[in-house]
Protein backbone atom coordinates (compact mmCIF):
# COMPACT_ATOMS: atom_id res chain seq x y z
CA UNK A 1 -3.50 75.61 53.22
CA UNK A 2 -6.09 73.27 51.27
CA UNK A 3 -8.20 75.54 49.09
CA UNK A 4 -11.91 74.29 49.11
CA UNK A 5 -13.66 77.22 46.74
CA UNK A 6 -12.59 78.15 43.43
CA UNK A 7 -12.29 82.12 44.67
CA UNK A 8 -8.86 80.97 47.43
CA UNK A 9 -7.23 80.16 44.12
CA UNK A 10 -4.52 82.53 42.14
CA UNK A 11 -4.56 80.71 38.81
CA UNK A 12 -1.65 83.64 37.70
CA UNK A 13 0.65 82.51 40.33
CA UNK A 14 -0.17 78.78 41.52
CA UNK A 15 -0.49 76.96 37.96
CA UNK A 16 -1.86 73.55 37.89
CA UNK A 17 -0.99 71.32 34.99
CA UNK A 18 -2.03 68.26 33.33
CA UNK A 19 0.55 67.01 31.28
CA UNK A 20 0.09 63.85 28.43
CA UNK A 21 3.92 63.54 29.39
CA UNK A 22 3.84 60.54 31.35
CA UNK A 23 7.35 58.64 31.22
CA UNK A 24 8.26 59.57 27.64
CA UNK A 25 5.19 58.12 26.34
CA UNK A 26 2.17 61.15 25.47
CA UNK A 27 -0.95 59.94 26.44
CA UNK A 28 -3.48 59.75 23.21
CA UNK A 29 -5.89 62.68 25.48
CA UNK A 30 -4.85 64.73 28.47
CA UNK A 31 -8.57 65.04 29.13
CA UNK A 32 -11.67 62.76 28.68
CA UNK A 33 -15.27 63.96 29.05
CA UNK A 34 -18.01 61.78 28.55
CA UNK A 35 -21.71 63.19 28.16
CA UNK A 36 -22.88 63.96 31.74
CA UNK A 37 -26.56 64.74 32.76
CA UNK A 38 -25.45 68.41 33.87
CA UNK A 39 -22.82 70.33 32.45
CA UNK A 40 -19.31 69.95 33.53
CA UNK A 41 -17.05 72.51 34.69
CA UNK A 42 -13.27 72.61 33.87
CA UNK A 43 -11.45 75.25 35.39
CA UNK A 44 -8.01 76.92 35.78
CA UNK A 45 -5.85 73.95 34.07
CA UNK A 46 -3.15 74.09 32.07
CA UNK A 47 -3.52 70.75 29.15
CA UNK A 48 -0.38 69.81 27.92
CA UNK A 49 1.94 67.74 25.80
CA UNK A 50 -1.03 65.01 24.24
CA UNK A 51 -0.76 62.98 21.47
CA UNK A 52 -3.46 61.76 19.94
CA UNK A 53 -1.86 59.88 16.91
CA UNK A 54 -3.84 56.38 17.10
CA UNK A 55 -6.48 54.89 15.89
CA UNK A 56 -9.99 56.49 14.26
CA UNK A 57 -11.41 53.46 15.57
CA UNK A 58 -11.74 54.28 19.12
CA UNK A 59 -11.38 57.94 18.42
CA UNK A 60 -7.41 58.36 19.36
CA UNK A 61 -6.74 60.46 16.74
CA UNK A 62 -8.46 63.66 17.96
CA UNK A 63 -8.68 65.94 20.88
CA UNK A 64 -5.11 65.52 21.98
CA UNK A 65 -5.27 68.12 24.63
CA UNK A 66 -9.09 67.27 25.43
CA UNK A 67 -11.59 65.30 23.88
CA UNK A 68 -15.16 65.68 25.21
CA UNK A 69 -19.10 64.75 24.46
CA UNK A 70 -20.81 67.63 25.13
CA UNK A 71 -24.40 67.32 24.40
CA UNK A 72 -25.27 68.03 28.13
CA UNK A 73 -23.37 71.73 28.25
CA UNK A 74 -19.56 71.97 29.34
CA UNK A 75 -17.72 74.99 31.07
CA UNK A 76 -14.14 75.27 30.46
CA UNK A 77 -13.02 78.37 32.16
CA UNK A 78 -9.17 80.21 32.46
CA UNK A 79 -7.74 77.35 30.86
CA UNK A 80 -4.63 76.64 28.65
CA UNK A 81 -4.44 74.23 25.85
CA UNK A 82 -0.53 74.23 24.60
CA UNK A 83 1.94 71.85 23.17
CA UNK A 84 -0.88 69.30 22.05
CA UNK A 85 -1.32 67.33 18.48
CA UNK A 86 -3.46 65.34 16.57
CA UNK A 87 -1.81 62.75 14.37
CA UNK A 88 1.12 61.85 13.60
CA UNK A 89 3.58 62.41 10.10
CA UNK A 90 4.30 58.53 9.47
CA UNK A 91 2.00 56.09 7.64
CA UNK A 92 -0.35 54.99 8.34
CA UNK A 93 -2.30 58.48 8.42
CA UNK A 94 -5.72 59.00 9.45
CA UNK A 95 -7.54 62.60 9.22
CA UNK A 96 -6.68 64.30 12.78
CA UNK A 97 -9.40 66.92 14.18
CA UNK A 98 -8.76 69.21 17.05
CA UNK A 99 -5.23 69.26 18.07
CA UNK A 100 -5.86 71.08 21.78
CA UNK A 101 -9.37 70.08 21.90
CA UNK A 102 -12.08 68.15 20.32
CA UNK A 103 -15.57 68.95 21.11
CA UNK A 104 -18.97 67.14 19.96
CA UNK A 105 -22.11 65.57 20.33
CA UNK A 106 -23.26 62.33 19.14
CA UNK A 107 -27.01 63.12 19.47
CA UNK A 108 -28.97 66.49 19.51
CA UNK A 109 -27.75 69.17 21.84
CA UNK A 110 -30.21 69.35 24.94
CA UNK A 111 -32.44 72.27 24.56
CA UNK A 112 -31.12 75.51 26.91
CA UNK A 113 -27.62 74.10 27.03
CA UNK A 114 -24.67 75.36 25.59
CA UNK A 115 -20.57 75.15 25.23
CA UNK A 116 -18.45 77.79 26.96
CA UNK A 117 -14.97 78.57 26.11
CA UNK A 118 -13.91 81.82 28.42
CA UNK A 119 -10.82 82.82 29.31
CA UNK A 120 -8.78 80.09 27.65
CA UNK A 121 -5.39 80.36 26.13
CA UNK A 122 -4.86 78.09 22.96
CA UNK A 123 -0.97 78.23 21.43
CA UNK A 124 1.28 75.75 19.86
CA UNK A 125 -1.09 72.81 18.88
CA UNK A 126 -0.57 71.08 15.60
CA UNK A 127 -3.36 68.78 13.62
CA UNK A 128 -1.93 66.94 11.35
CA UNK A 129 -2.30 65.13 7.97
CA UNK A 130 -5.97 66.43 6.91
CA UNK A 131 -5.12 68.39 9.84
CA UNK A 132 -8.85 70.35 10.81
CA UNK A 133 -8.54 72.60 13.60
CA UNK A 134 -5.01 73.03 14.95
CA UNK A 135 -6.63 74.17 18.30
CA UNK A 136 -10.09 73.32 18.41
CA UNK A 137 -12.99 71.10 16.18
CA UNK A 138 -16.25 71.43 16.80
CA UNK A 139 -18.66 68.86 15.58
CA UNK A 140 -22.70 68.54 15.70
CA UNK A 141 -22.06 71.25 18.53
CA UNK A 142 -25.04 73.94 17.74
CA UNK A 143 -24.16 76.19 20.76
CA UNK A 144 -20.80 77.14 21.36
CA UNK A 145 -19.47 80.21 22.61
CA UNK A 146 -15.52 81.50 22.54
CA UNK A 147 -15.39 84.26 24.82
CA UNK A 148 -12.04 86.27 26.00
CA UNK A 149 -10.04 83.74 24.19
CA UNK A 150 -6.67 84.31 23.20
CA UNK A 151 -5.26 81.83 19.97
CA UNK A 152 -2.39 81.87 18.56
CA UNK A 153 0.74 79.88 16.91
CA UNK A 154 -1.44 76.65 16.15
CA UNK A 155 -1.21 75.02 12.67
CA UNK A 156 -3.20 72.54 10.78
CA UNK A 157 -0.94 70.95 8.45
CA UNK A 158 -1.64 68.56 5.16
CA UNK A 159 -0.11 65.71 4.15
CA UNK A 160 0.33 63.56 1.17
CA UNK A 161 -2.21 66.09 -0.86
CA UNK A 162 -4.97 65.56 1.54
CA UNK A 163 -6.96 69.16 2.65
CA UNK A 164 -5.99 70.70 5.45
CA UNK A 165 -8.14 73.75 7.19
CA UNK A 166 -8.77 76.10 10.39
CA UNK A 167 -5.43 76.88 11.87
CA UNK A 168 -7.33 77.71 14.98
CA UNK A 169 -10.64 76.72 14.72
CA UNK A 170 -12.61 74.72 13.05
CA UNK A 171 -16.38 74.78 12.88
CA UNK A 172 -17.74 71.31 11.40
CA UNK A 173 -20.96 70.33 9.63
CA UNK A 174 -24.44 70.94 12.04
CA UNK A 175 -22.11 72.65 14.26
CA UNK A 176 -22.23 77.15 15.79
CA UNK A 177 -19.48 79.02 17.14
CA UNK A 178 -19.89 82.11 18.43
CA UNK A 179 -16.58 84.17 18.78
CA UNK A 180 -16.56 87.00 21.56
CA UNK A 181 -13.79 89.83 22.33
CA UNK A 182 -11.15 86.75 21.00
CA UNK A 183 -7.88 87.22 19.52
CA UNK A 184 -6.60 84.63 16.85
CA UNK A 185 -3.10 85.80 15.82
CA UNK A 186 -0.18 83.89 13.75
CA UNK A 187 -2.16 80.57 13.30
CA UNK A 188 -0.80 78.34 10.10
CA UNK A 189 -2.64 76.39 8.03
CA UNK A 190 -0.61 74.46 5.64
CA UNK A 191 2.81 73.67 5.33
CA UNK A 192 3.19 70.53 4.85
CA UNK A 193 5.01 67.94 2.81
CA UNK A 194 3.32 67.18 -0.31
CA UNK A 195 0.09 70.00 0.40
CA UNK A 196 -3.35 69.92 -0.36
CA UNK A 197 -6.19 72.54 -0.65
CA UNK A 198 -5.54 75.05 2.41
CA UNK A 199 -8.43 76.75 3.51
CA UNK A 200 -9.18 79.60 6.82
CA UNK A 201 -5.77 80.32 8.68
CA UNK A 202 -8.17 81.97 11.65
CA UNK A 203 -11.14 79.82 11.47
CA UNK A 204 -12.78 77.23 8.67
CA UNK A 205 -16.11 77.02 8.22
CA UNK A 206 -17.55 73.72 6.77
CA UNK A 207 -20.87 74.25 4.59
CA UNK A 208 -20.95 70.61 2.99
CA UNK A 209 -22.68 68.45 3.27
CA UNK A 210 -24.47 70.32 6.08
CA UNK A 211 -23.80 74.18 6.95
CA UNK A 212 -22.21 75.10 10.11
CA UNK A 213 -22.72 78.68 11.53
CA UNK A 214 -20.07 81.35 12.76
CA UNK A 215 -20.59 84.68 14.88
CA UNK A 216 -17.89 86.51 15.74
CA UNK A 217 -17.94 90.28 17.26
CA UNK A 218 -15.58 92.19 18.49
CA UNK A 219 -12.00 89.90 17.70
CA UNK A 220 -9.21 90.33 15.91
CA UNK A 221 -7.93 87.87 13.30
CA UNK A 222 -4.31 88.99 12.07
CA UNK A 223 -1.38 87.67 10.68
CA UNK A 224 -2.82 84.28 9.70
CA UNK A 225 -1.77 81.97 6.96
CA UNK A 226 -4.29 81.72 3.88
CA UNK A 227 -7.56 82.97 4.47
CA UNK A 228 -8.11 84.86 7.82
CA UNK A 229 -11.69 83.09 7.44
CA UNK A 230 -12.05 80.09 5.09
CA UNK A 231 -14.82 77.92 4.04
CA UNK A 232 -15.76 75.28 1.65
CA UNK A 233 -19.02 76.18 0.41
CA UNK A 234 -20.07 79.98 0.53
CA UNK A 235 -23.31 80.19 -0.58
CA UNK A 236 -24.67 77.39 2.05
CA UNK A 237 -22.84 79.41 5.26
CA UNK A 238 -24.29 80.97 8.00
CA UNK A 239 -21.35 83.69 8.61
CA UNK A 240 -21.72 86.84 10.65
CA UNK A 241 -18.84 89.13 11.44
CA UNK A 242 -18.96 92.70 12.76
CA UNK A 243 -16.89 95.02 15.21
CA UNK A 244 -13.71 92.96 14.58
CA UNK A 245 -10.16 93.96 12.91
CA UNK A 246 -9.64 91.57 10.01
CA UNK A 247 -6.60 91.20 8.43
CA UNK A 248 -7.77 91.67 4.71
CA UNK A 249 -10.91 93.01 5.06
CA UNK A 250 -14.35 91.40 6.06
CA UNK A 251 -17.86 92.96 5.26
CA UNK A 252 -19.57 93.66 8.09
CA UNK A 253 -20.82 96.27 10.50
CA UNK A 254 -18.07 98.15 12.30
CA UNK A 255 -15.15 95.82 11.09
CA UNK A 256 -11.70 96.94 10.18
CA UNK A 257 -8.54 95.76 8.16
CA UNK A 258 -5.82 97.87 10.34
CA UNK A 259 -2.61 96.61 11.79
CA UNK A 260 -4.21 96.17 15.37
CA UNK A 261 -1.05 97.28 17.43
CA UNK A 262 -0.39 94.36 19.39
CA UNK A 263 2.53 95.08 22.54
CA UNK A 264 4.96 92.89 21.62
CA UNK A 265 3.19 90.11 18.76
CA UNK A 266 6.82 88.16 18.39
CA UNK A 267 6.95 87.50 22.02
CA UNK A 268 3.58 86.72 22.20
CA UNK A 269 1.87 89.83 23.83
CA UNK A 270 -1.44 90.49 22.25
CA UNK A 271 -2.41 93.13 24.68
CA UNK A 272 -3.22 95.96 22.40
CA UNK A 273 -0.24 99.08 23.28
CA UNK A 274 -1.88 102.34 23.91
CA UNK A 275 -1.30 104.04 20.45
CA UNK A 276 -3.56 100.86 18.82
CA UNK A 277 -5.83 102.39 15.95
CA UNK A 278 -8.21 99.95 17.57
CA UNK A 279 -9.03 101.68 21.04
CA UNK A 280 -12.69 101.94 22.14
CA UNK A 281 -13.91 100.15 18.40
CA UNK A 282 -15.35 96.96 19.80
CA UNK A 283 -19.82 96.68 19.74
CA UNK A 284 -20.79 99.37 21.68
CA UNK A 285 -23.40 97.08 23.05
CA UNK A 286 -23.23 95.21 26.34
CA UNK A 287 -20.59 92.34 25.53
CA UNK A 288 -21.50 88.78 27.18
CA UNK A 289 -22.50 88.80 31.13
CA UNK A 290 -20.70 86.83 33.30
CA UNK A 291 -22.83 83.95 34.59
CA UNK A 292 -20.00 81.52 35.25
CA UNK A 293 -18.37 84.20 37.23
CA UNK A 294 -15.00 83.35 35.67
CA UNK A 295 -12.90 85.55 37.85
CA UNK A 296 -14.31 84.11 40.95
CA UNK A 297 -15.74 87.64 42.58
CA UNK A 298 -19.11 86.39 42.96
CA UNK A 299 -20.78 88.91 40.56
CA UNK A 300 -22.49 87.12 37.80
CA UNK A 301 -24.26 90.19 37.05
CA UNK A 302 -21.32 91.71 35.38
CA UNK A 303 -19.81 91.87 32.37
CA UNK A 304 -17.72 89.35 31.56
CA UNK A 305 -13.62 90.29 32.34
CA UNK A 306 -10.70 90.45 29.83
CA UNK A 307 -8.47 87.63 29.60
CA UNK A 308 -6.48 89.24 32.40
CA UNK A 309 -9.52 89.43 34.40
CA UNK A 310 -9.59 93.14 34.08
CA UNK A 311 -12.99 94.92 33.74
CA UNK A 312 -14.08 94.62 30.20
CA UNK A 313 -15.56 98.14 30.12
CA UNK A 314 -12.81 100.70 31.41
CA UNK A 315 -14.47 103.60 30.15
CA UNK A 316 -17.30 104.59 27.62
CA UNK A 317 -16.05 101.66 24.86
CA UNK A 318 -14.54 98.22 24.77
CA UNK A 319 -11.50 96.83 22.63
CA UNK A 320 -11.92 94.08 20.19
CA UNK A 321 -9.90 91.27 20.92
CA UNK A 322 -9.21 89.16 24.25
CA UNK A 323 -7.50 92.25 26.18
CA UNK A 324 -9.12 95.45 27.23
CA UNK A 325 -6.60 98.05 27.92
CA UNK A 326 -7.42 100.57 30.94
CA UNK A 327 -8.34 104.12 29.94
CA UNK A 328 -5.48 106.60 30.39
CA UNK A 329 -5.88 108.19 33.10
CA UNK A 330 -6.55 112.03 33.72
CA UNK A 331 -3.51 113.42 35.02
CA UNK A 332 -5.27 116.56 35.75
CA UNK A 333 -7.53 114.90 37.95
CA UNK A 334 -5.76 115.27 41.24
CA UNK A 335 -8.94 114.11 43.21
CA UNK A 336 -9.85 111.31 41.31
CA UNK A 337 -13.72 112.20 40.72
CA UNK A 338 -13.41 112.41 37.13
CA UNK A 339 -13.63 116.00 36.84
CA UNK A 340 -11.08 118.21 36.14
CA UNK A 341 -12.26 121.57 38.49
CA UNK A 342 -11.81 123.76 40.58
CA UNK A 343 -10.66 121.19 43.80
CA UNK A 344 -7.80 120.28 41.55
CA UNK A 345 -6.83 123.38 41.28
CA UNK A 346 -6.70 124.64 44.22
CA UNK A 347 -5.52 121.20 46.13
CA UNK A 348 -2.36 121.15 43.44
CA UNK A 349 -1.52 124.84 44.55
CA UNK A 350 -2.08 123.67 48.21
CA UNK A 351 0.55 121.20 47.80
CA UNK A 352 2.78 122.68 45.28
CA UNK A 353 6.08 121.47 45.40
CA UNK A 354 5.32 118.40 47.32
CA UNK A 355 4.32 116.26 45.24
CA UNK A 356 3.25 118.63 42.19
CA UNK A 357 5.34 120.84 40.23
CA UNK A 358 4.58 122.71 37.29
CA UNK A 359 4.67 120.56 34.98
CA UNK A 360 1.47 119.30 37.00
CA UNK A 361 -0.15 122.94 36.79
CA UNK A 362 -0.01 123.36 33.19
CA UNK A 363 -2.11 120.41 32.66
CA UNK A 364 -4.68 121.16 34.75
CA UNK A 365 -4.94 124.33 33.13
CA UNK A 366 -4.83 122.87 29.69
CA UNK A 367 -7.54 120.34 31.04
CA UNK A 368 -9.26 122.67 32.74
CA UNK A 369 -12.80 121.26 31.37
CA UNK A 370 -11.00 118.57 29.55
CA UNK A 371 -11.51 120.76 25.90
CA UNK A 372 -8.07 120.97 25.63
CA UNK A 373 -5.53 117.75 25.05
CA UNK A 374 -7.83 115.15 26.28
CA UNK A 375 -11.51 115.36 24.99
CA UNK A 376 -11.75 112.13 26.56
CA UNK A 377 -11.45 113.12 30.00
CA UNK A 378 -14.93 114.33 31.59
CA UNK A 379 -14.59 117.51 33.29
CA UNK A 380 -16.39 121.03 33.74
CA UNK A 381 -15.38 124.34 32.13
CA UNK A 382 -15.40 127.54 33.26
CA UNK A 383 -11.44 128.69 34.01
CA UNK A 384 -11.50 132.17 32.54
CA UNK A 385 -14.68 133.06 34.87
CA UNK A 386 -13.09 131.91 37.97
CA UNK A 387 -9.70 134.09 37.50
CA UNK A 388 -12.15 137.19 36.34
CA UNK A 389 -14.54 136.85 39.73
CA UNK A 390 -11.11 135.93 41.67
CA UNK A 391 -10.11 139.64 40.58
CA UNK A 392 -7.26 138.61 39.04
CA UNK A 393 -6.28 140.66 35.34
CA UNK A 394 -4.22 138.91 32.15
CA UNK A 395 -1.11 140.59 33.98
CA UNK A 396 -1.87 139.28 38.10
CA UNK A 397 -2.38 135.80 36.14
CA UNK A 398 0.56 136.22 34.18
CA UNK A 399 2.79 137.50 36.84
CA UNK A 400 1.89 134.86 39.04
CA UNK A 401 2.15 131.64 36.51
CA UNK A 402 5.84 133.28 35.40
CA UNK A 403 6.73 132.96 39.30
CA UNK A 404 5.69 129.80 39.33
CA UNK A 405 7.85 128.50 36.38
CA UNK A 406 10.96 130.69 36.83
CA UNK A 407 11.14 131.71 40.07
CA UNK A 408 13.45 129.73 42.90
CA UNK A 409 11.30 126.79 44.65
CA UNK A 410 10.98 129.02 47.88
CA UNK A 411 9.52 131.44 45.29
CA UNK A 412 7.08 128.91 43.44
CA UNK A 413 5.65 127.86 46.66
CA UNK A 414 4.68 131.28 47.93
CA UNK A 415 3.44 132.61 44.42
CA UNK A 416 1.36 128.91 44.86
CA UNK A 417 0.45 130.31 47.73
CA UNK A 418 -1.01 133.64 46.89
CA UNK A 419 -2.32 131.91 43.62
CA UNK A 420 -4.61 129.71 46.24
CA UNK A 421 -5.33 132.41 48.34
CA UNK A 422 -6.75 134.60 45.52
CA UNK A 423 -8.94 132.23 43.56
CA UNK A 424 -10.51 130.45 47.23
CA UNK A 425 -10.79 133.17 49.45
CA UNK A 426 -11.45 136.26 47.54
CA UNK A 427 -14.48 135.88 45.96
CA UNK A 428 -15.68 138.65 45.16
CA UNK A 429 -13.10 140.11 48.04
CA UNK A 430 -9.99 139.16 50.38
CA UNK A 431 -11.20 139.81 54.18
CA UNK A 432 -8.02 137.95 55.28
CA UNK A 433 -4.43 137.19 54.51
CA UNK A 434 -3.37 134.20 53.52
CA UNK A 435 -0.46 132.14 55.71
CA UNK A 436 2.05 132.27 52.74
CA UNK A 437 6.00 132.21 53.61
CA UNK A 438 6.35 135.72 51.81
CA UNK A 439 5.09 138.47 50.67
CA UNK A 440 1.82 139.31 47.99
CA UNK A 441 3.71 138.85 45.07
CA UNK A 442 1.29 141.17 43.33
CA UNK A 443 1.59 143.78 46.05
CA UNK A 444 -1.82 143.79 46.12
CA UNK A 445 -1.53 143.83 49.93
């Protein structure tokens, strides 16, 4: 069926690309925005396979994937940019900017508007010879904003001794990046035949003539060549970083220099696996709001979704990076309301056997209150009260819980049984008998 509003799509499953590819001869851009009186919108694309290796004259030599004048605003939303370059290794070279995509403004940005990058995948684009951003250059851009952005594998290589910088991104003179919740992994800067100066595997900063500025919070930059973060002239920079993992160290409020923990990094998963030292350590503050309601649910109200489109807050914190990973879940929490109580209790004796076993009952007894082996999980306390009023002694209890474990399963469930029957009904006493298969294993009765 023809879709006719961004929300019919499935951007996972039904992939549309735009590929430079056209009859064995790559197209200098994949993409071409001019300046527009309203912001653009690009949206759920793959851009692939450009080459922009021509001529500085008419501005072929940048912005393989995407080249764009954005002085009116532009949205580029759950995008990828792979398999694009800028430049080319034979003579005659020309410095190449922005290998995936090129971004700029010829005059000064329009007050109230702004870049957004959300939900975009950059990997395996190349800038070469005075390569400067292997995925992205930004240039006179003041407003720019990376958000749930996932980087990685992109190089900016010299040539013939000429500079090369930002593997992955590149901020340029009069230009500001902010970098949200991104994760810019394995980019290379340098590498080329006869090198020059290197400079910011991650991102490069350029602070001459004119000082760009760089936010980032809450991102991980790991495993890139050279400097995760390079620049040319420190003491002209405008460079804040905080809540993020850096691989080296970067000063800063809440950052880190841990080995983040990444699911499978050589195949390209940068999901962070459940045992990552980085868990619940991105800003505790509200991350960015989802205006351009980039997974298409209508709320613009909420927080803006992980790169999977995944709720960004699972529980009470966030992970740095472009992947939030859900919170474990409470196995004790047979009803699913967050507590760990009584109702689980008595609804796993209930149904002992079918589906729960004992395994099942031990945790909610350890999590009884959730003090035990998962301070994490909200719950209310109170166990040891409940088996006193139930009139139930160290033995009854242990007598009971032994049945459980050892006995045969026609056993278990009846000792369930009673178990149920004690702590519900016979508070502070038993007026009737329960409707167990067997007999009070306490002979109580």
């Amino acid at each position: 069926d023809e879709e006719t509003e961004l929300c019919e799509r499935d951007i996972f499953t039904n992939v549309a690309i735009l590929s430079g590819d056209i009859s064995g001869d790559n197209s200098y851009h994949v993409v071409r925005h001019d300046a527009a009186e309203t912001p653009s919108r690009i949206d759920g694309v793959v851009v692939e396979d450009g080459q922009a290796d021509g001529s500085a004259t008419f501005g072929r030599h940048r912005g393989g994937g995407m080249t764009a004048d954005a002085e009116d605003g532009l949205l580029i939303i759950n995008c990828s940019f792979r398999d694009n370059v800028a430049g080319k290794s034979s003579s005659p070279h020309v410095a190449c900017l922005g290998g995936g995509l090129y971004m700029s403004t010829s005059v000064a940005q329009e007050a109230g508007t702004f870049v957004l990058v959300s939900n975009c995948i950059f990997h395996d684009n190349q800038a070469v010879h005075a390569g400067s951003g292997g995925a992205v250059v930004l240039s006179g851009l003041t407003e720019s904003r990376f958000v749930n952005c996932l980087f990685y594998d992109n190089a900016a290589i010299p040539r013939d001794g000429i500079d090369s910088h930002g593997g992955a991104i590149t901020v340029g003179q009069n230009a500001g990046a902010d970098v949200f919740n991104c994760t810019i992994a394995d980019n290379t800067d340098g590498g080329g035949v006869g090198s020059g100066t290197v400079q910011g595997g991650g991102i490069f900063v350029q602070g001459s003539p004119s000082s760009g500025r760089l936010d980032v919070d809450s991102s991980i930059l790991w495993d890139n060549t050279n400097a995760e973060i390079g620049d040319d002239s420190p003491s002209t920079l405008n460079v804040t970083v905080v809540y993020s993992d850096v691989d080296g160290g970067y000063t800063g409020t809440g950052n880190q220099n841990v080995t983040p923990g990444f699911v499978s990094q050589s195949t390209g998963d940068y999901r962070l696996a459940g045992t990552s030292a980085l868990l619940d350590d991105g800003n505790p503050s509200p991350s960015s709001i989802d205006a351009s309601d980039v997974d298409d649910d209508g709320n613009t109200r909420e927080e803006a979704p992980d790169l999977d489109h995944e709720a960004r807050r699972q529980d009470d914190g966030i992970e740095p990076g472009a992947y939030e990973i859900a919170g474990e879940e409470c196995g004790a929490d047979v009803d699913g309301d967050d507590d760990v109580d009584f109702v689980d209790l008595v609804t796993l004796l209930a149904d002992y056997d079918d589906p729960y076993t004992f395994v099942d009952l031990l945790l909610v007894i350890a999590q009884y209150g959730c003090g035990t082996t998962d301070p994490d999980c909200p719950g209310t306390e109170g166990l040891d009260e409940i088996i006193k009023d139930a009139g139930l002694s160290d033995a009854d209890w242990k007598t009971l819980i032994d049945c459980i474990e050892t006995g045969t399963t026609s056993e278990q469930i009846n000792c369930a049984c009673w178990l149920q029957h004690y702590l519900e009904d016979c508070v502070p006493s038993c007026p009737n008998l329960p409707d167990c298969p067997d007999d009070d294993p306490l002979s109580k009765y």
